[in-house]
N, C-alpha and C. Protein backbone atom coordinates (compact mmCIF):
# COMPACT_ATOMS: atom_id res chain seq x y z
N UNK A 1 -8.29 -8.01 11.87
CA UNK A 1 -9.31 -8.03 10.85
C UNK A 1 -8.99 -9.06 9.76
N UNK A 2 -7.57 -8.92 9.47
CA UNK A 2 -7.26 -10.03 8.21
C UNK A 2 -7.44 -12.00 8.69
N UNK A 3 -7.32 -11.52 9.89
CA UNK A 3 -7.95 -12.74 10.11
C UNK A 3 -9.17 -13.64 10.81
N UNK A 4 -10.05 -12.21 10.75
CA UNK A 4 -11.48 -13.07 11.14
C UNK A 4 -11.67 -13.44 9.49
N UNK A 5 -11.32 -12.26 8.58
CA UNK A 5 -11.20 -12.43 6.96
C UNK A 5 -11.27 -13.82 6.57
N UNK A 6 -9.81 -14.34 6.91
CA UNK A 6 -8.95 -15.39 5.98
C UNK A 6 -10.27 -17.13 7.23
N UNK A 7 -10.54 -16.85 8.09
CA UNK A 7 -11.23 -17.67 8.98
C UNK A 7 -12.53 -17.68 8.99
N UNK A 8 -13.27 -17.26 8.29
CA UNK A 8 -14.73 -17.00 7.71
C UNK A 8 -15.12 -18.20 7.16
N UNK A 9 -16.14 -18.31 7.63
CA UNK A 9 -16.80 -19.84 7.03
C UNK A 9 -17.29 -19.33 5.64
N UNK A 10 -17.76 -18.42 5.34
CA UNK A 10 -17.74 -17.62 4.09
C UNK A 10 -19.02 -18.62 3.69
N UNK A 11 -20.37 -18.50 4.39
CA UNK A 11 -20.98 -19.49 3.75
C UNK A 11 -22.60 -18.46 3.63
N UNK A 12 -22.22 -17.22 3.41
CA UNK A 12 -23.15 -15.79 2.98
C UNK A 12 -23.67 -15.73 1.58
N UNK A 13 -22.86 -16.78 0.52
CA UNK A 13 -22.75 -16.14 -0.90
C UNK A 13 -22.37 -16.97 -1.48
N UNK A 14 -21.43 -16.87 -2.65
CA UNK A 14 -21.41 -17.88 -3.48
C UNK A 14 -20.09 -17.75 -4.42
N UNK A 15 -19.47 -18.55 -4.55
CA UNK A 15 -18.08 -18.38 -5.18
C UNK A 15 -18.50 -18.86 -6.82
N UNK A 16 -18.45 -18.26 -7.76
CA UNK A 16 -18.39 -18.33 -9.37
C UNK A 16 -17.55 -19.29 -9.72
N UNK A 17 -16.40 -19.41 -9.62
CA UNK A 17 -15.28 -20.34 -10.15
C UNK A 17 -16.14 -22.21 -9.53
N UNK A 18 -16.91 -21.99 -8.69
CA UNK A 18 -17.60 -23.76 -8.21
C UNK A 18 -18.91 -23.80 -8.83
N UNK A 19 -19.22 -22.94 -9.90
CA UNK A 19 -20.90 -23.07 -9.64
C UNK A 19 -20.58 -22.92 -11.60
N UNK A 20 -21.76 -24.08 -11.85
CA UNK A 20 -21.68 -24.52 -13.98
C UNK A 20 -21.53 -23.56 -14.23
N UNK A 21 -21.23 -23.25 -15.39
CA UNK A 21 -21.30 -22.46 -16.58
C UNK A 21 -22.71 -22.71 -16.66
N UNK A 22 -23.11 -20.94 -17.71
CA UNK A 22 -24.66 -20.50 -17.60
C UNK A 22 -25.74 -20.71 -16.95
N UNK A 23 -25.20 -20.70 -15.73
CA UNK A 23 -25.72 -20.38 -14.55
C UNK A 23 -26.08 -19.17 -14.15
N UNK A 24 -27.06 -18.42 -14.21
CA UNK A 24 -27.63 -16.90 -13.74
C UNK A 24 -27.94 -16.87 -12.37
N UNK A 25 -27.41 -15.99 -11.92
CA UNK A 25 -27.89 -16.17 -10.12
C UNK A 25 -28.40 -14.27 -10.55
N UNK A 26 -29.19 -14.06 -9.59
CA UNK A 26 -30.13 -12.51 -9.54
C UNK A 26 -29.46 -12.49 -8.09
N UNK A 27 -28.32 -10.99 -7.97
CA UNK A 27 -27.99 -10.54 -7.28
C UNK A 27 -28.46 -9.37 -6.54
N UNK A 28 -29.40 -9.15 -5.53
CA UNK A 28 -29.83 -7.79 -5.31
C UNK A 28 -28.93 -7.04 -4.02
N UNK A 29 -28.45 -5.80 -4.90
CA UNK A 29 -27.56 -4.83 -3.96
C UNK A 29 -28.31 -3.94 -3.47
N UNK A 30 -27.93 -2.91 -2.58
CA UNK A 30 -28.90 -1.75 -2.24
C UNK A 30 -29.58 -0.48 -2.80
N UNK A 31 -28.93 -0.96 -3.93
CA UNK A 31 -29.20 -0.12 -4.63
C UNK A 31 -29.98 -0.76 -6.49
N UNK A 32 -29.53 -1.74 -6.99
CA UNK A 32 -29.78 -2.03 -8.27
C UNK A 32 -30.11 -3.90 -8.05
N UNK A 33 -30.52 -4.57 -8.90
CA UNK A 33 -30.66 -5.84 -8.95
C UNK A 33 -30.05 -6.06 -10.41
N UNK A 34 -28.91 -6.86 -10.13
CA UNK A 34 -28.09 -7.79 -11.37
C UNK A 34 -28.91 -9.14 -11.54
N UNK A 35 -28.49 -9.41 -13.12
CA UNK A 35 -28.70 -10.39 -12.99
C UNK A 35 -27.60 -11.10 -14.01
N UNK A 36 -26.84 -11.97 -13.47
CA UNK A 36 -24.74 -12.70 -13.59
C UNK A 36 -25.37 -13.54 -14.12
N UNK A 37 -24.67 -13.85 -15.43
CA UNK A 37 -24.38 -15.82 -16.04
C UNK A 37 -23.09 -15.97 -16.22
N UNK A 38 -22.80 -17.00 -15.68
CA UNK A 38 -21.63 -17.88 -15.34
C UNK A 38 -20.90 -17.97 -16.66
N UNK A 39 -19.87 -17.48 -17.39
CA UNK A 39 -19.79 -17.94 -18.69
C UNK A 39 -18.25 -18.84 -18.38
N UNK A 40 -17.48 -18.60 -17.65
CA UNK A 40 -16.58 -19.01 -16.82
C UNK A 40 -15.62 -18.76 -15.74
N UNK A 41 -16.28 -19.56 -14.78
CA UNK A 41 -16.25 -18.93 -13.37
C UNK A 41 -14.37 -19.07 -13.23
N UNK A 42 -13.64 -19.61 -13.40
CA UNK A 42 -12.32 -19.54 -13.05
C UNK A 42 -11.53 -18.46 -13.62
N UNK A 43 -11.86 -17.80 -15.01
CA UNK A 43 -11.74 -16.79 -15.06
C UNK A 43 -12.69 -15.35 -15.02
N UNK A 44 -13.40 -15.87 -13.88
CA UNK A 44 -14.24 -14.37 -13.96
C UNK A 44 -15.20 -14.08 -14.73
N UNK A 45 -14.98 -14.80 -15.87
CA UNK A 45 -15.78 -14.02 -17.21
C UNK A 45 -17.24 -14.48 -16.96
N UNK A 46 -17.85 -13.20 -17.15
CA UNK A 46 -19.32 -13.21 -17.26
C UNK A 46 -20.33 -12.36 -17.80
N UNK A 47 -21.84 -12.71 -18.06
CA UNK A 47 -22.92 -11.44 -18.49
C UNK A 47 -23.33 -10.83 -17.44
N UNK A 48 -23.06 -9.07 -17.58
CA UNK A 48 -23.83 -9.24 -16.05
C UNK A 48 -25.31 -8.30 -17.16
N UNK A 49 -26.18 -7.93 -16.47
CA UNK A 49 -27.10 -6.77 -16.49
C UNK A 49 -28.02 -6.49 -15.35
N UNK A 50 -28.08 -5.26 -15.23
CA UNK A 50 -28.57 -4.55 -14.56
C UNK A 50 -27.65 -3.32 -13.96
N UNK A 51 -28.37 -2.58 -12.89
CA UNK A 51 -27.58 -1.08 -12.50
C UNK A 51 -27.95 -0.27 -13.66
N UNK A 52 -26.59 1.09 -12.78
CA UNK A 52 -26.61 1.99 -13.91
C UNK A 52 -26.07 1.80 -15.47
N UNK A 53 -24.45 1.03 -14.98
CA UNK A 53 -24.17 0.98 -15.64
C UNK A 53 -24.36 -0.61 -16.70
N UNK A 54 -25.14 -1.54 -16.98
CA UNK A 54 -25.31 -2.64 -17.55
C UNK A 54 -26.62 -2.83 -17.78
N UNK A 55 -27.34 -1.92 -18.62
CA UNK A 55 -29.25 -1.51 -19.30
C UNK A 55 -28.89 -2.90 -20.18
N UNK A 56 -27.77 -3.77 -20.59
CA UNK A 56 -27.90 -4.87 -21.66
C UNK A 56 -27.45 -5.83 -21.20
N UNK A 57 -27.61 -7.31 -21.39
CA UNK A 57 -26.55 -8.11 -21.07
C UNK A 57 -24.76 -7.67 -21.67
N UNK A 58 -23.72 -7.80 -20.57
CA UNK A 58 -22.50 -7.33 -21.07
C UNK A 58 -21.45 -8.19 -20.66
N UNK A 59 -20.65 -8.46 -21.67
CA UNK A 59 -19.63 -8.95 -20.21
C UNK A 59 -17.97 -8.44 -20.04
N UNK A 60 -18.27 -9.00 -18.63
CA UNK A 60 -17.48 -8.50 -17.87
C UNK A 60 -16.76 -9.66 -16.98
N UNK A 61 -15.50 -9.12 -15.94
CA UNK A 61 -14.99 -10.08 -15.20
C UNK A 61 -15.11 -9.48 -14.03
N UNK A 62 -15.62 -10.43 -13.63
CA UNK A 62 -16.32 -10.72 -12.14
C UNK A 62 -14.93 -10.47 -11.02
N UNK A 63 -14.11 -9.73 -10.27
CA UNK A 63 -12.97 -10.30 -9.58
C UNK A 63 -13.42 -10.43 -8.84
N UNK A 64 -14.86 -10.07 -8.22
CA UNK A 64 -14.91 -10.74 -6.71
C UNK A 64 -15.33 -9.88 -6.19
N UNK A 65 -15.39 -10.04 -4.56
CA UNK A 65 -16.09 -8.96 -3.31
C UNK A 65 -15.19 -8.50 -2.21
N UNK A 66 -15.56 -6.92 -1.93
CA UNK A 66 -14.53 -6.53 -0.78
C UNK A 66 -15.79 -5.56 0.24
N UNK A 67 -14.89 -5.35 0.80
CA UNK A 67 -15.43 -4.62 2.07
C UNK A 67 -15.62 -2.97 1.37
N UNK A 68 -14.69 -2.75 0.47
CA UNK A 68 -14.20 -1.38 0.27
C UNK A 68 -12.96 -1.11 0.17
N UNK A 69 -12.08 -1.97 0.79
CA UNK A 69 -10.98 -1.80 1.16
C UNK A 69 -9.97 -2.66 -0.43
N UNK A 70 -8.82 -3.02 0.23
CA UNK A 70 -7.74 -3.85 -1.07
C UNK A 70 -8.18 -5.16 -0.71
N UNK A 71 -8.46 -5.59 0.39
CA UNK A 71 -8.78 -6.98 0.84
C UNK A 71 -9.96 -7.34 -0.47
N UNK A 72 -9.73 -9.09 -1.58
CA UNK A 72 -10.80 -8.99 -1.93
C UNK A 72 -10.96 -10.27 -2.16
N UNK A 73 -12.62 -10.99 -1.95
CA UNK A 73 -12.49 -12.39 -2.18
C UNK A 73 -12.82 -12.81 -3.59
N UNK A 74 -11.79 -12.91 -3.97
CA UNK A 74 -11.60 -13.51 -5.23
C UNK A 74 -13.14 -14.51 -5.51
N UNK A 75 -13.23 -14.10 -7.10
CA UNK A 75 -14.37 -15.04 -7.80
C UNK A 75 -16.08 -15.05 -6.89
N UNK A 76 -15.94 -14.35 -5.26
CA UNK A 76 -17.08 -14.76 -4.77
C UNK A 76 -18.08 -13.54 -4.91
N UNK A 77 -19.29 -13.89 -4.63
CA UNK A 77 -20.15 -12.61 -4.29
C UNK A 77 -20.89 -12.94 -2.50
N UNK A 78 -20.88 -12.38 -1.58
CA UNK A 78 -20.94 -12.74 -0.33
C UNK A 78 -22.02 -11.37 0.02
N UNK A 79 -22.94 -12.00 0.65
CA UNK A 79 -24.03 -10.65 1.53
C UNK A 79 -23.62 -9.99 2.15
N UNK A 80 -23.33 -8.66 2.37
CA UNK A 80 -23.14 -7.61 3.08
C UNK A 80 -21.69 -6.93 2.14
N UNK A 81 -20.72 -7.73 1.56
CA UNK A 81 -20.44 -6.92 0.46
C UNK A 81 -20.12 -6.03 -0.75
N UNK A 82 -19.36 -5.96 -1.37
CA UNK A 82 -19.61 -5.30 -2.92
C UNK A 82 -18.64 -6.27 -3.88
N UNK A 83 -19.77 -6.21 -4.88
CA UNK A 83 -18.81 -6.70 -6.21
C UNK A 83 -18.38 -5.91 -7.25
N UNK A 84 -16.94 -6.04 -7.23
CA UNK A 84 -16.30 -5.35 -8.04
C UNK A 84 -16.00 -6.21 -9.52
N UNK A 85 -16.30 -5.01 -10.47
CA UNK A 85 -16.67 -5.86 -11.97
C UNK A 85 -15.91 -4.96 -12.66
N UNK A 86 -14.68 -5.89 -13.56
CA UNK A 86 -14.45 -5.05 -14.90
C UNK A 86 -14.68 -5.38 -15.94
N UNK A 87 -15.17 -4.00 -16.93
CA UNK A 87 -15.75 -4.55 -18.28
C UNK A 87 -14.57 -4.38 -18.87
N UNK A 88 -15.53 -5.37 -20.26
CA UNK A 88 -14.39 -6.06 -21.18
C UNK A 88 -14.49 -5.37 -22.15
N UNK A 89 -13.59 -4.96 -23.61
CA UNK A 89 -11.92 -5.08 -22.81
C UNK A 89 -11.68 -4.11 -21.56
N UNK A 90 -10.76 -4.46 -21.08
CA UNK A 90 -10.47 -3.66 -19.70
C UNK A 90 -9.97 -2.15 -20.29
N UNK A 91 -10.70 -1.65 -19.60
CA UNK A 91 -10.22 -0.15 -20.36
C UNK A 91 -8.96 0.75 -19.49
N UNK A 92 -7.94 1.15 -20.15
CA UNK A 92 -6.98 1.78 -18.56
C UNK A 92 -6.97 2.97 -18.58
N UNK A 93 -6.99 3.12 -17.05
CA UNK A 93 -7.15 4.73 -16.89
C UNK A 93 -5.82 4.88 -16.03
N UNK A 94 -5.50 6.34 -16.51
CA UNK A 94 -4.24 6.60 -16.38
C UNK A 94 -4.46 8.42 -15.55
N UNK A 95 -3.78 8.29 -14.23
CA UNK A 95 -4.04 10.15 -14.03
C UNK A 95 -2.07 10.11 -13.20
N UNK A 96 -2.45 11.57 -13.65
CA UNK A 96 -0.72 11.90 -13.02
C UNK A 96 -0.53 12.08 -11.33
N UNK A 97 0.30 11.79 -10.84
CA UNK A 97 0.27 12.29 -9.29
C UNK A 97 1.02 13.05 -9.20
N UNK A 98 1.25 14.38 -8.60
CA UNK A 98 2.10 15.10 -8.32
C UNK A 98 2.14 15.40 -6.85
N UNK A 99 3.53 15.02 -6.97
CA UNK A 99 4.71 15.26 -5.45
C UNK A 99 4.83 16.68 -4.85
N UNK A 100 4.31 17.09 -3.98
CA UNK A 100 4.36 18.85 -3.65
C UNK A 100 5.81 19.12 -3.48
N UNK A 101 6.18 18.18 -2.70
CA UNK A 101 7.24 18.15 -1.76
C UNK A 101 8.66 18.10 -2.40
N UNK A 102 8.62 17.07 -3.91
CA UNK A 102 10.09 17.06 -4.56
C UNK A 102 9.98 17.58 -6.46
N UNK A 103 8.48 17.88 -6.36
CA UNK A 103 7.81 18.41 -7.57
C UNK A 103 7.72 17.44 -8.72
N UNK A 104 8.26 16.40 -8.74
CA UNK A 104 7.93 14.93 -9.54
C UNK A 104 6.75 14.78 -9.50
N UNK A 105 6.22 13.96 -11.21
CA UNK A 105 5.43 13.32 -11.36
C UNK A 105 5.18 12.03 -11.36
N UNK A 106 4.46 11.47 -11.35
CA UNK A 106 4.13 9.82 -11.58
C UNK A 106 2.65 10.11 -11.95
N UNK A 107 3.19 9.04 -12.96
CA UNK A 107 1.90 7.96 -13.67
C UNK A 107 1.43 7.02 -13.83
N UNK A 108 0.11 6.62 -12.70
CA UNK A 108 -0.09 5.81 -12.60
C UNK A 108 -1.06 5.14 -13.67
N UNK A 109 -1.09 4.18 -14.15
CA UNK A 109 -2.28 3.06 -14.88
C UNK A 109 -2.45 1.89 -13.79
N UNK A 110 -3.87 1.45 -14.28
CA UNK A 110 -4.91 0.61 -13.79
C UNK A 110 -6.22 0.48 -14.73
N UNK A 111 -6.98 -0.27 -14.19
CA UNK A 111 -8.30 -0.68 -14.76
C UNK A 111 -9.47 0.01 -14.41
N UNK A 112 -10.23 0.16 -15.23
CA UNK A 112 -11.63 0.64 -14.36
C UNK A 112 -12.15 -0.28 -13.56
N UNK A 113 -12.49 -0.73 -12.57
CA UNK A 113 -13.61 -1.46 -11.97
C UNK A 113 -14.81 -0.23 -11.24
N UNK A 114 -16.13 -1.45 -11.64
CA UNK A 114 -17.18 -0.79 -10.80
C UNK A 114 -17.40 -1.42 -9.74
N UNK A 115 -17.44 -0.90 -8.63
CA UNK A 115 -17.75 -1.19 -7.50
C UNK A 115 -19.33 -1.04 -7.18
N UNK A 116 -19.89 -2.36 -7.29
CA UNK A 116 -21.80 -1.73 -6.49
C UNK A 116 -21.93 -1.75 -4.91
N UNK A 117 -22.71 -1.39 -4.63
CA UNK A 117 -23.24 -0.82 -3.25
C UNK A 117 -23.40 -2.24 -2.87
N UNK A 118 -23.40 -2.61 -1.46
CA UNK A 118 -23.47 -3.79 -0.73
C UNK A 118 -24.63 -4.84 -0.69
N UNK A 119 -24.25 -6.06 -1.24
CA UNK A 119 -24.91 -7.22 -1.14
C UNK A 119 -26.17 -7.21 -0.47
N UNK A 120 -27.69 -7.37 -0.62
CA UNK A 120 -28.17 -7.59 0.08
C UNK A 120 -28.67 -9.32 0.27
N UNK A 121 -29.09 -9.30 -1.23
CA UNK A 121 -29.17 -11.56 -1.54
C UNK A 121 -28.55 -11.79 -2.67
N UNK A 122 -28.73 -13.24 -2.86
CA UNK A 122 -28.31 -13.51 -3.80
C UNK A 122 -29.02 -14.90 -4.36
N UNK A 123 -29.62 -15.01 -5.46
CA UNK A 123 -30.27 -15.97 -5.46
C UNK A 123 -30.42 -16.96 -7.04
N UNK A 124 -30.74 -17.95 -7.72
CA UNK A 124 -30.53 -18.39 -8.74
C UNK A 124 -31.96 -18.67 -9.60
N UNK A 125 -31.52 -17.77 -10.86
CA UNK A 125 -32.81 -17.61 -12.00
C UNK A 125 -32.58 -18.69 -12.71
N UNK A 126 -33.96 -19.50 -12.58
CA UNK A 126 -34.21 -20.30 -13.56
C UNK A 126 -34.99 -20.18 -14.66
């Protein structure tokens, strides 16, 4: 799998980090229609709105698209699918894990990202 991945002509979608600044492309998922401006694609940073969660322009950093899985393509948004977005500032969420087995805890931190439902187009508002 990691390497039909890494061997993908990847030519479904559109990578952020190659495409101007304030540039709006209208992303429609299966569920909500975004609509992304480019504020700078090498780091991610962008407006998105639309969905549940983005009723305003907001921004956020774009990391890119996965299957679902850890595999993720950096900076792109690709049809079939999901872009994962964290808003800014990154907020961390923190939950405990507990070990049945040696009764230890751990605590993990991370970021929120939202994950939307899968790519259906992707296209550019002028």
């Amino acid at each position: 799998m990691l390497d039909a991945w890494s061997d993908s002509e990847w030519e479904n979608g559109v990578q952020i980090d190659q495409i101007e600044e304030l540039t709006t492309l209208a992303v429609q998922t299966s569920n909500s229609l975004y609509e992304i401006t480019v504020l700078n694609g090498h780091t991610g940073e962008v407006l998105v709105r639309g969905g549940e969660f983005f009723p305003v322009r907001t921004p956020v950093r774009l990391e890119g698209s996965t299957c679902g899985g850890s595999i993720l393509k950096r900076r792109g948004i690709y049809v079939g699918l999901r872009m994962e977005i964290v808003p800014q500032p990154v907020e961390l969420v923190t939950r405990v894990e507990h070990d049945p087995t040696t009764g230890e805890k751990e605590i993990l931190l991370g970021h929120k990202v939202i994950t939307t439902s899968s790519i259906q187009s992707i296209g550019i508002v002028i």
